[in-house]
C-alpha atoms as a PDB file:
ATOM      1  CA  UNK A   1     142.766 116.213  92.452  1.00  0.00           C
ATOM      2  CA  UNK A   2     144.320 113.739  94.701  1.00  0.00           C
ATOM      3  CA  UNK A   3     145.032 110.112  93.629  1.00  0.00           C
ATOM      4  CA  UNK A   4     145.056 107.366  96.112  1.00  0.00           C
ATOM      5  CA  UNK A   5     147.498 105.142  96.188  1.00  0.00           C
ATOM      6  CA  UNK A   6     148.089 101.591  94.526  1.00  0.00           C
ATOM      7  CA  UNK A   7     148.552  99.713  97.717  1.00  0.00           C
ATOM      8  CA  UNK A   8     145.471 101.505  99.224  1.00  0.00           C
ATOM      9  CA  UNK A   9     143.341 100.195  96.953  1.00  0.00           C
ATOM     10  CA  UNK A  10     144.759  96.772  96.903  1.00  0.00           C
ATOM     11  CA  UNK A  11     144.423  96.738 100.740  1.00  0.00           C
ATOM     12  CA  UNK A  12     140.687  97.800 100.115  1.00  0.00           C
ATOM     13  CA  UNK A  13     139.982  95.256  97.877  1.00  0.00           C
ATOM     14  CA  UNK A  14     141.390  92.844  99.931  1.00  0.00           C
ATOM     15  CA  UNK A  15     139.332  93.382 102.930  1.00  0.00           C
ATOM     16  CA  UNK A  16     136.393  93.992 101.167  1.00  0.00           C
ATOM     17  CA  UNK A  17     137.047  90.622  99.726  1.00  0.00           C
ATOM     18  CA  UNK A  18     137.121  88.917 102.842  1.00  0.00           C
ATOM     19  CA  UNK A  19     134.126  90.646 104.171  1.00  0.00           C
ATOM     20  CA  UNK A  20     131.807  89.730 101.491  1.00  0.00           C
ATOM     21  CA  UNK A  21     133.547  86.384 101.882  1.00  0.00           C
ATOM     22  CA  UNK A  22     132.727  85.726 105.665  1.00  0.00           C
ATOM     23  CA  UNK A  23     129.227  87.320 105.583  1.00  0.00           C
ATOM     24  CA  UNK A  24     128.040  85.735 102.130  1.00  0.00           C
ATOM     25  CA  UNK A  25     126.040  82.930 104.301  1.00  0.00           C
ATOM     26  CA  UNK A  26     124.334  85.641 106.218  1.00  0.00           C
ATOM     27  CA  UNK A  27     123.713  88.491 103.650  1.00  0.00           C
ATOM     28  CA  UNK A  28     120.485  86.618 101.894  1.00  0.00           C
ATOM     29  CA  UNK A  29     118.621  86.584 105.358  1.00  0.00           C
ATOM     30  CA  UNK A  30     119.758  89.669 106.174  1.00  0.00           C
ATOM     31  CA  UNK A  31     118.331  91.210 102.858  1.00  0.00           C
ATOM     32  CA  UNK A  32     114.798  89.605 103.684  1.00  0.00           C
ATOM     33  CA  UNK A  33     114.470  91.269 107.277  1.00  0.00           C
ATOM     34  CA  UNK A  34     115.351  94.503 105.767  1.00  0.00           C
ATOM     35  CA  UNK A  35     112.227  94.034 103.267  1.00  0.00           C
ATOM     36  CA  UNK A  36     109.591  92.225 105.557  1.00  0.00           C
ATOM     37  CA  UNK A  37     110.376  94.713 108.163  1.00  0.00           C
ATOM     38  CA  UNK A  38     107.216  96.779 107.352  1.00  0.00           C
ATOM     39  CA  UNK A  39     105.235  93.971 107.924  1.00  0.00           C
ATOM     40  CA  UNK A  40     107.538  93.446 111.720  1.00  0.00           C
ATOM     41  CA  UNK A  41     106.947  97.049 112.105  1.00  0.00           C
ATOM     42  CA  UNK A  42     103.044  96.426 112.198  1.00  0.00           C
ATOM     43  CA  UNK A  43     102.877  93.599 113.763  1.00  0.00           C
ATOM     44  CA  UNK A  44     104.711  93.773 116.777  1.00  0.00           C
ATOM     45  CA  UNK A  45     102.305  96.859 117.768  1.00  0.00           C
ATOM     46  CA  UNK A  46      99.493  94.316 117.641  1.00  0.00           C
ATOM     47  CA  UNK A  47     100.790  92.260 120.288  1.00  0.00           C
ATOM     48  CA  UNK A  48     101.961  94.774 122.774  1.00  0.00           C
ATOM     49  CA  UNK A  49      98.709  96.959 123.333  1.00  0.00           C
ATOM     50  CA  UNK A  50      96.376  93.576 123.177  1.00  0.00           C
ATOM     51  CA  UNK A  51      93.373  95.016 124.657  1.00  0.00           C
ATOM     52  CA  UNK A  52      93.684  98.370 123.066  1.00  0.00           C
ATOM     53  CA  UNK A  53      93.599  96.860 119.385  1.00  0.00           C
ATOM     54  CA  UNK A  54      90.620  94.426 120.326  1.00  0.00           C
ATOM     55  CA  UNK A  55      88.809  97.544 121.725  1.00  0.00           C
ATOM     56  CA  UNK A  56      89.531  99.940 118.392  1.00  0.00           C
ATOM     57  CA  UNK A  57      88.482  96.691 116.832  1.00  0.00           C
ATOM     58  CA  UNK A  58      85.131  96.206 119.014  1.00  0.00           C
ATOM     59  CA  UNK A  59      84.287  99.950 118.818  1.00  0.00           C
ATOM     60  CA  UNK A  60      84.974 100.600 114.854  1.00  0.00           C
ATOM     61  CA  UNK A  61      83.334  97.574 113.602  1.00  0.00           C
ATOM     62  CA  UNK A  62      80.773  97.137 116.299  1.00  0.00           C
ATOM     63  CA  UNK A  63      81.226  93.257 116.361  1.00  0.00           C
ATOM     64  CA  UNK A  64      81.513  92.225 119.835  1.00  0.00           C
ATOM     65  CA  UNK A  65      84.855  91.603 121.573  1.00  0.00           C
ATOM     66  CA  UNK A  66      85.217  88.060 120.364  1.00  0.00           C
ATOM     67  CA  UNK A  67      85.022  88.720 116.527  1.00  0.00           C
ATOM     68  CA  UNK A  68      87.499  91.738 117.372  1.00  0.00           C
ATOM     69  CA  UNK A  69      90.189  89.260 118.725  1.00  0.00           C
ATOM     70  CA  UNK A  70      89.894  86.729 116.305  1.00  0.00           C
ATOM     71  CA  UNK A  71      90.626  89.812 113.605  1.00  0.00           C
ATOM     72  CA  UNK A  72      93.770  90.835 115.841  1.00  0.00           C
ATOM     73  CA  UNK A  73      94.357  87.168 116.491  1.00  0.00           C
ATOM     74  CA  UNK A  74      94.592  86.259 112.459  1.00  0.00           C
ATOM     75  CA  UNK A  75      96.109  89.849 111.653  1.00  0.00           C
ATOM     76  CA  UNK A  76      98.893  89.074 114.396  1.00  0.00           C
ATOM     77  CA  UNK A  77      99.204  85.485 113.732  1.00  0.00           C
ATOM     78  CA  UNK A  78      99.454  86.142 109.976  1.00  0.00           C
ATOM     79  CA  UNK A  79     101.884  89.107 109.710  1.00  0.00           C
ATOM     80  CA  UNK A  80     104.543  88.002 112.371  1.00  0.00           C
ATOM     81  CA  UNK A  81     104.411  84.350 111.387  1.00  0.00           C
ATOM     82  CA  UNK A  82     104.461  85.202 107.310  1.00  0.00           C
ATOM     83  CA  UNK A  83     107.299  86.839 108.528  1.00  0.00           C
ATOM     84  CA  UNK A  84     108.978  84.091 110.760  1.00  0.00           C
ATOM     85  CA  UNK A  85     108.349  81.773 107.462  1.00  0.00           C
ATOM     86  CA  UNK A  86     109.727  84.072 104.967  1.00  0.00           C
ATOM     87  CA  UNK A  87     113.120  84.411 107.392  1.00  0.00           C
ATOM     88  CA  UNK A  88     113.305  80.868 107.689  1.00  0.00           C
ATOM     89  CA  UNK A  89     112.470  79.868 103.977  1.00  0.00           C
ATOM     90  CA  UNK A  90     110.013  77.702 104.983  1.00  0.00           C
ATOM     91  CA  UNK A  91     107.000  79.039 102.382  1.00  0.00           C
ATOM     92  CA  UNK A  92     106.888  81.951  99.827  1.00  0.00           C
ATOM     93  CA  UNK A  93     104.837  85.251 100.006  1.00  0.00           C
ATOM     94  CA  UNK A  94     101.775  83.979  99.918  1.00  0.00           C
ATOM     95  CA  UNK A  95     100.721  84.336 103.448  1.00  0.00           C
ATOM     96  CA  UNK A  96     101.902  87.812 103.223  1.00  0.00           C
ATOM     97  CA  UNK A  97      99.927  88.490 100.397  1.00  0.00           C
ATOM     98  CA  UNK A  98      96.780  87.126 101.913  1.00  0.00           C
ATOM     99  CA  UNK A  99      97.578  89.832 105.198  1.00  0.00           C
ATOM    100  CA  UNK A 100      97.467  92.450 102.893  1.00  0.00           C
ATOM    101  CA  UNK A 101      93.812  91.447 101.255  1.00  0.00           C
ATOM    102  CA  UNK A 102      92.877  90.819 104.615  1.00  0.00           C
ATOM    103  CA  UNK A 103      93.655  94.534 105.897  1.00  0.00           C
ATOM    104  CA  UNK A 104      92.949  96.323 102.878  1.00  0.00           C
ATOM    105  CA  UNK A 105      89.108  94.932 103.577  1.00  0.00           C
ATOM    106  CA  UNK A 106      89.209  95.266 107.348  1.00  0.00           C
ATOM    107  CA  UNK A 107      90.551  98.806 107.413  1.00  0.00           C
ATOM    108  CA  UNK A 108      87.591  99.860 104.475  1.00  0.00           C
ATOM    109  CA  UNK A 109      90.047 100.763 102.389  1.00  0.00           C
ATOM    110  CA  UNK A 110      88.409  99.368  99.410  1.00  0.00           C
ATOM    111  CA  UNK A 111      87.093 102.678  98.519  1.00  0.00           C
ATOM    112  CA  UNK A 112      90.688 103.697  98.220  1.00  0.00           C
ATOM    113  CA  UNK A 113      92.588 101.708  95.622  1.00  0.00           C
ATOM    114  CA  UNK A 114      92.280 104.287  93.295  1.00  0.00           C
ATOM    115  CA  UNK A 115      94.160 107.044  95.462  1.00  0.00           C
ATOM    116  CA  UNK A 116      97.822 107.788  94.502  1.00  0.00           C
ATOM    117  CA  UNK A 117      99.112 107.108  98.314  1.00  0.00           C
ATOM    118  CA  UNK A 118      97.575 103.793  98.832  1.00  0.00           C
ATOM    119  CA  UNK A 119      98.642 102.647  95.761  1.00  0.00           C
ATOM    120  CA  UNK A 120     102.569 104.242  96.730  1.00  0.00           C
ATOM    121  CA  UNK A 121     102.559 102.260  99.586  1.00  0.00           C
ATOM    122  CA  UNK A 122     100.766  99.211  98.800  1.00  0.00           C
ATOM    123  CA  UNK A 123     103.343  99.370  95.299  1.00  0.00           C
ATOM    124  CA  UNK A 124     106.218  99.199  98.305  1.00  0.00           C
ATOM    125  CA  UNK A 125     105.374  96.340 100.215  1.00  0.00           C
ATOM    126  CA  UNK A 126     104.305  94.399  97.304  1.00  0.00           C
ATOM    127  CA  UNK A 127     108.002  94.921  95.667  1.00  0.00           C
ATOM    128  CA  UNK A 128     109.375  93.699  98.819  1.00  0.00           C
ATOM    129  CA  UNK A 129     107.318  90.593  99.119  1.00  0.00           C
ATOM    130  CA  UNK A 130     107.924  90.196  95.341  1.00  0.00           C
ATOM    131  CA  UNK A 131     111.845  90.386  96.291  1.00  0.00           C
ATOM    132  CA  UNK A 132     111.696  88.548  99.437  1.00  0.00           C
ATOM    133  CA  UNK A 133     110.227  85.700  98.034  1.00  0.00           C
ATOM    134  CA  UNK A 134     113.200  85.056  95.164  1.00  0.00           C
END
């Protein structure tokens, strides 16, 4: 077994000292982009292919194209801005937590709370929005 020497390890705890010392103001933020990321992840699709989501929109619900932008309009609005918020500390999780109500009835997926997957990944996000929010 090889042992590593004294002054290695001093040297390593030294600059790992320093590190955690010059990044300590950005780590926090840092953390909550990591964990709101999902939320980045499916909002920034929203805004790209505009007239793509406001047709899925028109042609799953059958509501006319208005009613389909103002869902993409309050999904978009709500995910990347709950987002913005949460990076800037300006509010808690709350608006986050009202995007995923929202979806859940949009997408119909009501009917599947009680499947193991849904409630895997709805479990996820909700831990991070728990975490993000301390």
């Amino acid at each position: 077994m090889a042992f590593i020497p004294k002054n290695y390890i001093d040297k390593a705890e030294d600059i790992s000292e320093l590190v955690v010392k010059n990044c300590n103001a950005y780590l926090p933020t840092a953390s909550r982009l990591c964990m709101i990321s999902t939320f980045i992840k499916y909002g920034l699709p929203m805004y790209f292919p505009w007239s793509e989501q406001n047709r899925y929109m028109d042609m799953s619900w059958n509501c006319g194209m208005f009613l389909a932008t103002v869902f993409v309009l309050i999904n978009l609005v709500g995910q990347l801005g709950g987002c913005i918020l949460i990076l800037l500390l300006k509010t808690r999780s709350n608006s986050l937590w009202n995007i995923i109500l929202y979806r859940c009835i949009a997408n119909g997926s009501i009917q599947h709370f009680m499947g193991f997957s849904f409630f895997a990944k709805k479990f996820c996000i909700n831990r991070s929005i728990i975490i993000s929010s301390c």
